[in-house]
PDB file of N, CA and C in Angstrom:
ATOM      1  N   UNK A   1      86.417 138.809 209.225  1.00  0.00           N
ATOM      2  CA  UNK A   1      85.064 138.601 209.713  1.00  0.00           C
ATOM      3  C   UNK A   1      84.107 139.670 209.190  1.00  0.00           C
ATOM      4  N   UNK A   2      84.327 140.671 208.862  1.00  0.00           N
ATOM      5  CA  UNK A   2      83.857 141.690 208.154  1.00  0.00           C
ATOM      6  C   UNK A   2      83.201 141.457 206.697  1.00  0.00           C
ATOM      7  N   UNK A   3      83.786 140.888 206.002  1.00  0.00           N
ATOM      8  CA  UNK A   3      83.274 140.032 204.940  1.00  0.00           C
ATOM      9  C   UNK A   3      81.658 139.308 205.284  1.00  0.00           C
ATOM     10  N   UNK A   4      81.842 138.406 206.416  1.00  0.00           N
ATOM     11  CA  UNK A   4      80.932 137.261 206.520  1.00  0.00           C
ATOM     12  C   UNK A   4      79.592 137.124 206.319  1.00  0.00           C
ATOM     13  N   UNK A   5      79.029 138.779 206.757  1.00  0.00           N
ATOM     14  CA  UNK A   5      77.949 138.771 206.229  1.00  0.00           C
ATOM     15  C   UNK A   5      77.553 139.360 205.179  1.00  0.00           C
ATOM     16  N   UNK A   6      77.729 139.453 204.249  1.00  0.00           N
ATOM     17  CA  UNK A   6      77.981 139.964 202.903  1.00  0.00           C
ATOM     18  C   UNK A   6      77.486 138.933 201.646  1.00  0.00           C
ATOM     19  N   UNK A   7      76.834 139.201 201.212  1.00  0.00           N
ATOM     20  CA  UNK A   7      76.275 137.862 200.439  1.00  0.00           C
ATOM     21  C   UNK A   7      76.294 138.743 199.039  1.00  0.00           C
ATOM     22  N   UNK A   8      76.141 137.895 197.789  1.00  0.00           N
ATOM     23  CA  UNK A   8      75.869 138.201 196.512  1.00  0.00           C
ATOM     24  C   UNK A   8      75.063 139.828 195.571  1.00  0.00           C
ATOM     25  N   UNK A   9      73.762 139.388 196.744  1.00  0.00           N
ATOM     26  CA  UNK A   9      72.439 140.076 196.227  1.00  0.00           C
ATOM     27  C   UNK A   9      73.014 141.420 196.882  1.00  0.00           C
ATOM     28  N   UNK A  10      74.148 141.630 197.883  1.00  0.00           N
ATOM     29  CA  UNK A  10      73.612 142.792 198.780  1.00  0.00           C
ATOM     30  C   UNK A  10      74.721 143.790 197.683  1.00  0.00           C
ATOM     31  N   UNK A  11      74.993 143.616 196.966  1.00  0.00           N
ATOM     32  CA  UNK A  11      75.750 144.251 195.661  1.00  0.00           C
ATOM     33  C   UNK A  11      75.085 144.634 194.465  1.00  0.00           C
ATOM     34  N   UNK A  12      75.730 146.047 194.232  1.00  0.00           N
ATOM     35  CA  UNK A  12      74.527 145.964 192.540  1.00  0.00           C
ATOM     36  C   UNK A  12      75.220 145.168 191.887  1.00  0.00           C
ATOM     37  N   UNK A  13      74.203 144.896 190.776  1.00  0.00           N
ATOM     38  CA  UNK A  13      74.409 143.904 189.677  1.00  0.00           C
ATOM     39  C   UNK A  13      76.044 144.032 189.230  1.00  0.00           C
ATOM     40  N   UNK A  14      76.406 145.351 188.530  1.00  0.00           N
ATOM     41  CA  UNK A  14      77.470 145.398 188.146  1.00  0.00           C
ATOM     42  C   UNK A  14      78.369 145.476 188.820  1.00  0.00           C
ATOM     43  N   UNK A  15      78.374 144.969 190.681  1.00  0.00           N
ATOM     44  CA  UNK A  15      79.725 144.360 191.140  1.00  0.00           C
ATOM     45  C   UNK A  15      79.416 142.782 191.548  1.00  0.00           C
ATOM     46  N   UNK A  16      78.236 142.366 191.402  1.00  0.00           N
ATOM     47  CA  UNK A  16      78.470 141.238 191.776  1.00  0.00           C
ATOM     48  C   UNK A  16      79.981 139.850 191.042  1.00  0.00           C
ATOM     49  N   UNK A  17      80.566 139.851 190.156  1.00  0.00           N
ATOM     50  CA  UNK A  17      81.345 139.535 189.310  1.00  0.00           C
ATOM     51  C   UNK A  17      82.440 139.480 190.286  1.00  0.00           C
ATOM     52  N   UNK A  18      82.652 141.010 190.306  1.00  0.00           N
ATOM     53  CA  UNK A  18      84.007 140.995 191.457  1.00  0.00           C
ATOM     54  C   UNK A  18      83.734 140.573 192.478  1.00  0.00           C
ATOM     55  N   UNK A  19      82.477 140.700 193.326  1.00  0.00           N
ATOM     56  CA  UNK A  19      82.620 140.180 194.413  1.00  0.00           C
ATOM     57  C   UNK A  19      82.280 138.434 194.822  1.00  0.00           C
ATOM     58  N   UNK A  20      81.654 137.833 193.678  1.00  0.00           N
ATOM     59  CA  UNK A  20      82.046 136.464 193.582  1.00  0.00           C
ATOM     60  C   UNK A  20      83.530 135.991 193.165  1.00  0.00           C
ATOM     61  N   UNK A  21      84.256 136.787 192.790  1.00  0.00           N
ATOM     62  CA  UNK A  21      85.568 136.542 192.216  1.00  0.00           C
ATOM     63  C   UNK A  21      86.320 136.239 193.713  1.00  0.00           C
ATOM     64  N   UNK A  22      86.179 137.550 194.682  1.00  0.00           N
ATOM     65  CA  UNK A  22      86.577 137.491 195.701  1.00  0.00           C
ATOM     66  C   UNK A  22      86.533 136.545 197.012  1.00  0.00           C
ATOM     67  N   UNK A  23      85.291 136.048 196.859  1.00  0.00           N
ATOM     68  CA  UNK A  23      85.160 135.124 197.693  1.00  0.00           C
ATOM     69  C   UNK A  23      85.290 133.613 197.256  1.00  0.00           C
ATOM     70  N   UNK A  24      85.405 133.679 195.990  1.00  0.00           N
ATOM     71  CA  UNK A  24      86.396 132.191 195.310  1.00  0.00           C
ATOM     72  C   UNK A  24      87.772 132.412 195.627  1.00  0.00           C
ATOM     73  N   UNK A  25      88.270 133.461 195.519  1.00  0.00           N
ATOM     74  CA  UNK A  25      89.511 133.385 196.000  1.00  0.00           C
ATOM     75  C   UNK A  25      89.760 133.373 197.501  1.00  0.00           C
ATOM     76  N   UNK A  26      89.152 133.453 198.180  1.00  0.00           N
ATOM     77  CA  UNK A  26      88.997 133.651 199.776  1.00  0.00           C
ATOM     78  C   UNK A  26      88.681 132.267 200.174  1.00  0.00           C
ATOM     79  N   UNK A  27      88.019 131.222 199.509  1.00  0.00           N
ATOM     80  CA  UNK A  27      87.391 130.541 200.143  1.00  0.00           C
ATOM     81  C   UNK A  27      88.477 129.117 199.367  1.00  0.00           C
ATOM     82  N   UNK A  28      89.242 129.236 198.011  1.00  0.00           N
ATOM     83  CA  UNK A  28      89.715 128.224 197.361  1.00  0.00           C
ATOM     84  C   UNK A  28      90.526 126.673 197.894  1.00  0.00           C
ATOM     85  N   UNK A  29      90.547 127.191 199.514  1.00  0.00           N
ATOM     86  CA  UNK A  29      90.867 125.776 199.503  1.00  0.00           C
ATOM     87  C   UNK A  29      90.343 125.119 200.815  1.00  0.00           C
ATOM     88  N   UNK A  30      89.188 125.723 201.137  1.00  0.00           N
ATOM     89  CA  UNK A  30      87.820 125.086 201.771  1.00  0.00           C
ATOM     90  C   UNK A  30      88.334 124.746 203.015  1.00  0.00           C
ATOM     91  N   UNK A  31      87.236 124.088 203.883  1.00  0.00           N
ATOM     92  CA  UNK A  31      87.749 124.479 205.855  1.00  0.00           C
ATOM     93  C   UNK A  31      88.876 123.247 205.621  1.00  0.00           C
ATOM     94  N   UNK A  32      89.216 123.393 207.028  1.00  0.00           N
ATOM     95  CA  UNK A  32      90.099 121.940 207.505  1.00  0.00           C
ATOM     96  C   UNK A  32      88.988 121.426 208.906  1.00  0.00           C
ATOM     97  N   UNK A  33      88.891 120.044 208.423  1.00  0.00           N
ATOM     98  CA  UNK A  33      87.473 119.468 209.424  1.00  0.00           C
ATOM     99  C   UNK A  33      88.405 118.577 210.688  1.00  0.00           C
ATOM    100  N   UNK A  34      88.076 118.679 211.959  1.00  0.00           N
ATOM    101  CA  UNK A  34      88.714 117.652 212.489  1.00  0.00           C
ATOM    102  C   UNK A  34      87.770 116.338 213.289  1.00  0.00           C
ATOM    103  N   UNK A  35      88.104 115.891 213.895  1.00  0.00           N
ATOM    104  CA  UNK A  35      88.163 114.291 213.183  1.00  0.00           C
ATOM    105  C   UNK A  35      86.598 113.903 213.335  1.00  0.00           C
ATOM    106  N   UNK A  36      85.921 114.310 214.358  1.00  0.00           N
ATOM    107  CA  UNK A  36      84.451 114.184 213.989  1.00  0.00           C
ATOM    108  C   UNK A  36      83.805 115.081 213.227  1.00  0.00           C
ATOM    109  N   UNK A  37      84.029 115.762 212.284  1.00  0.00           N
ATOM    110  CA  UNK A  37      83.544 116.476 210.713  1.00  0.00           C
ATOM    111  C   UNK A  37      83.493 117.592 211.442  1.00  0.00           C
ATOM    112  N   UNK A  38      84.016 118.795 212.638  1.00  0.00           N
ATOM    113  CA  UNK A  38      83.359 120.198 213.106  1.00  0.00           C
ATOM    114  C   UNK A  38      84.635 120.934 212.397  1.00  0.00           C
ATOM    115  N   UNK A  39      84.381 121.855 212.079  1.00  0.00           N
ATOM    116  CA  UNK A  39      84.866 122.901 211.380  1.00  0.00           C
ATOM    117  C   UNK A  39      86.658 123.248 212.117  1.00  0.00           C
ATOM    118  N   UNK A  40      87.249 122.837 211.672  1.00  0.00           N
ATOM    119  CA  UNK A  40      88.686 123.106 212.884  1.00  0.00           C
ATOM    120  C   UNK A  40      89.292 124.448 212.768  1.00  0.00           C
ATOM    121  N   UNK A  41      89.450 124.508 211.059  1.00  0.00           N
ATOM    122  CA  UNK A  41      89.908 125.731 210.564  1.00  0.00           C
ATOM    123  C   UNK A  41      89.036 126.250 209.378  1.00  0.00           C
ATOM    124  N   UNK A  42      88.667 127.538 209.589  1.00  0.00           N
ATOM    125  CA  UNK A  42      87.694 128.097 208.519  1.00  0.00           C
ATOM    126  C   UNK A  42      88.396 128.559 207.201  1.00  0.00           C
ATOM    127  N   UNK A  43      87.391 128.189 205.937  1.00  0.00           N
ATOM    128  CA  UNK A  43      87.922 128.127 204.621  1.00  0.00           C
ATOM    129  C   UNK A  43      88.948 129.615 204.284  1.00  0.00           C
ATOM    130  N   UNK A  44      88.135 130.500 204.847  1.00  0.00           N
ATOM    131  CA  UNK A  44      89.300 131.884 204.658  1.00  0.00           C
ATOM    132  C   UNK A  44      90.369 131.625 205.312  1.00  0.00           C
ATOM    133  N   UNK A  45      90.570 131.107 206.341  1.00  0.00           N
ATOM    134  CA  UNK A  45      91.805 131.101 207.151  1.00  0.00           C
ATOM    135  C   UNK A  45      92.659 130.006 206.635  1.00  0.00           C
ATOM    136  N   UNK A  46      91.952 128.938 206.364  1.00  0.00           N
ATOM    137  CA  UNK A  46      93.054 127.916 205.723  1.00  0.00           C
ATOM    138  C   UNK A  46      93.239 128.351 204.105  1.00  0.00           C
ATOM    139  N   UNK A  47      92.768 129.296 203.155  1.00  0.00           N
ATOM    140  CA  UNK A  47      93.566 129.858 202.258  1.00  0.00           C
ATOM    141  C   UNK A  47      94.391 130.695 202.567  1.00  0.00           C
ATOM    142  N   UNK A  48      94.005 131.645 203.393  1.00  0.00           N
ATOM    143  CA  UNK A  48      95.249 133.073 203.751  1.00  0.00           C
ATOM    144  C   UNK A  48      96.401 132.201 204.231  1.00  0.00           C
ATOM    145  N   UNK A  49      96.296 130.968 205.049  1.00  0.00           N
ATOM    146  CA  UNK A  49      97.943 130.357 204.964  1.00  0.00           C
ATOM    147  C   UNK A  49      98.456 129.745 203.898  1.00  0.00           C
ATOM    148  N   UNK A  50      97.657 129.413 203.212  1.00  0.00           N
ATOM    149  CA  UNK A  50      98.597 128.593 201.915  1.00  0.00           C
ATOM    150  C   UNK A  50      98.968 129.932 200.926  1.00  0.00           C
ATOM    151  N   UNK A  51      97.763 130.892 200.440  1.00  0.00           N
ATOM    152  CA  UNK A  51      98.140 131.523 198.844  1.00  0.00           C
ATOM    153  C   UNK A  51      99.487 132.433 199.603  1.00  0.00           C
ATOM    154  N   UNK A  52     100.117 132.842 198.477  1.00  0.00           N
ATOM    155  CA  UNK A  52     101.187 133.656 198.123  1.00  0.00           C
ATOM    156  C   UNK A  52     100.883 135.329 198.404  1.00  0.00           C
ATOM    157  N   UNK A  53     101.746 136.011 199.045  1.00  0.00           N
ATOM    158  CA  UNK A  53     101.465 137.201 199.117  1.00  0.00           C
ATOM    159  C   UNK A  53     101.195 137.972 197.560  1.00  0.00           C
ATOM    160  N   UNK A  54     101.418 137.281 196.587  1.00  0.00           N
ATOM    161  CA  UNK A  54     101.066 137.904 195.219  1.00  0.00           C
ATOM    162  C   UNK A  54      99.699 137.883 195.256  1.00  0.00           C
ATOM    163  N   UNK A  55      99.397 136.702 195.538  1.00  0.00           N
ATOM    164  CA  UNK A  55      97.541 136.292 195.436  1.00  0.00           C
ATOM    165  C   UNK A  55      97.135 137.144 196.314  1.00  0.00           C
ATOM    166  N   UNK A  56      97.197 137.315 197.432  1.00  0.00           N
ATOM    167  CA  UNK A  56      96.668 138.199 198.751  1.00  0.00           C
ATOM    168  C   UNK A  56      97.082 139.456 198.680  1.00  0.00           C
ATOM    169  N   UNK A  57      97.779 139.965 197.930  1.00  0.00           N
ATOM    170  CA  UNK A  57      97.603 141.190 197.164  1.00  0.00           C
ATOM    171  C   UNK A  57      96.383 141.646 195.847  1.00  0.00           C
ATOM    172  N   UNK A  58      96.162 140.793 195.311  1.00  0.00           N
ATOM    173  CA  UNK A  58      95.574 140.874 194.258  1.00  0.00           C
ATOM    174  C   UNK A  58      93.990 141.326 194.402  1.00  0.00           C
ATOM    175  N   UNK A  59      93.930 140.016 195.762  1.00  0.00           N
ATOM    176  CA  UNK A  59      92.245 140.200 196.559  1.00  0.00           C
ATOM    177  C   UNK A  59      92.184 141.129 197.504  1.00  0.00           C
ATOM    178  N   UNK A  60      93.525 141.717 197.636  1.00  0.00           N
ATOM    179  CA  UNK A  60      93.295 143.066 199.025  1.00  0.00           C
ATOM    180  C   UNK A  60      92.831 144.285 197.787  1.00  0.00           C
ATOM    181  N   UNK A  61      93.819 144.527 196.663  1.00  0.00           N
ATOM    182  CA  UNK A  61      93.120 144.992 195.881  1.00  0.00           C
ATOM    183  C   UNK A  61      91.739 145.319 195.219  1.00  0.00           C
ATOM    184  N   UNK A  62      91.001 143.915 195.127  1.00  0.00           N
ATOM    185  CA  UNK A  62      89.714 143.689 194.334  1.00  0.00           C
ATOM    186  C   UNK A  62      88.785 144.540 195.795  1.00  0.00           C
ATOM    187  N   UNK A  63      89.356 143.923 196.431  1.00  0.00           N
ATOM    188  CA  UNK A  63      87.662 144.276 198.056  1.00  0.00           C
ATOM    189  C   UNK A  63      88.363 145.745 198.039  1.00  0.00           C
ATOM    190  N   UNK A  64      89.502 146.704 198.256  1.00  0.00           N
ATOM    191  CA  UNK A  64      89.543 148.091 198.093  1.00  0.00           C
ATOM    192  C   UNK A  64      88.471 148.925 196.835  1.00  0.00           C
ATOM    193  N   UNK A  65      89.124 148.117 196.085  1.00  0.00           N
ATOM    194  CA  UNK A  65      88.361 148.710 194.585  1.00  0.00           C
ATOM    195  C   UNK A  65      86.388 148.171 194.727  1.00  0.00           C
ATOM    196  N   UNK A  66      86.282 147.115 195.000  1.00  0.00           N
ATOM    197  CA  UNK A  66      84.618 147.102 195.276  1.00  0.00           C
ATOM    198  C   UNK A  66      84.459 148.145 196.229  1.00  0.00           C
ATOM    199  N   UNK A  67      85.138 148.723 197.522  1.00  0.00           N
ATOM    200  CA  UNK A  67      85.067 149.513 198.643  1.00  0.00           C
ATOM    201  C   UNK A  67      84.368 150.840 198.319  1.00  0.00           C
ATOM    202  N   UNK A  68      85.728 151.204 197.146  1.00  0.00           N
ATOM    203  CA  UNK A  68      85.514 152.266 196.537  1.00  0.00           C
ATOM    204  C   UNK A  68      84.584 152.991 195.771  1.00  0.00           C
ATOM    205  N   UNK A  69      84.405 151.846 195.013  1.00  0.00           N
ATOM    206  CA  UNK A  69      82.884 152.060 193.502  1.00  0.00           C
ATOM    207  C   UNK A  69      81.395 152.109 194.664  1.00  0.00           C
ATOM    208  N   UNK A  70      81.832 150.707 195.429  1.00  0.00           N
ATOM    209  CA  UNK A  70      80.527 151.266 196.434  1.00  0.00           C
ATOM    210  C   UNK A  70      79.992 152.634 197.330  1.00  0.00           C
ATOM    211  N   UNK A  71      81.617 153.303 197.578  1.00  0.00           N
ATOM    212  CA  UNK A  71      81.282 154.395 198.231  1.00  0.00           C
ATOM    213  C   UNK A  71      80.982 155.728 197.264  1.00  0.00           C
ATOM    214  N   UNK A  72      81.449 155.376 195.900  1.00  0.00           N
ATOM    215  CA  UNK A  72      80.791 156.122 194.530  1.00  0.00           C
ATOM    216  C   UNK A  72      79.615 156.223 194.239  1.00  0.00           C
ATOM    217  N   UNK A  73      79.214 154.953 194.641  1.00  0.00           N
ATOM    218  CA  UNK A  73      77.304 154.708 194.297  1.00  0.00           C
ATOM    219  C   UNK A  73      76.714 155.512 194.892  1.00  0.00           C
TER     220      UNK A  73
END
């Protein structure tokens, strides 16, 4: 939930890349709707159960390393 409000612009230019990277990977396999279209399960949560702890390593990585360069800036 920490993520959520976090949008594109609020990044300098030269992290926006990674941090669209990150939230394609966060978001890749979109909500689960139930049966009258309301949101059942949210798109981060229904990827963190499907990807592979390789993948969810990769993006715990990327948001440390944006963490970091940001606290460099």
């Amino acid at each position: 939930m920490k993520l959520h409000p976090l949008h594109e612009q609020d990044f300098p230019l030269d992290l926006r890349q990674d941090w669209l990277w990150v939230v394609q990977q966060l978001t890749r396999y979109g909500p689960v709707l139930n049966y009258k279209g309301d949101i059942w399960i949210g798109s981060i949560q229904n990827t963190m159960n499907k990807i592979q702890n390789k993948t969810g390593t990769k993006i715990a990585k990327k948001i440390y390393a944006l963490n970091c360069k940001l606290n460099n800036a």
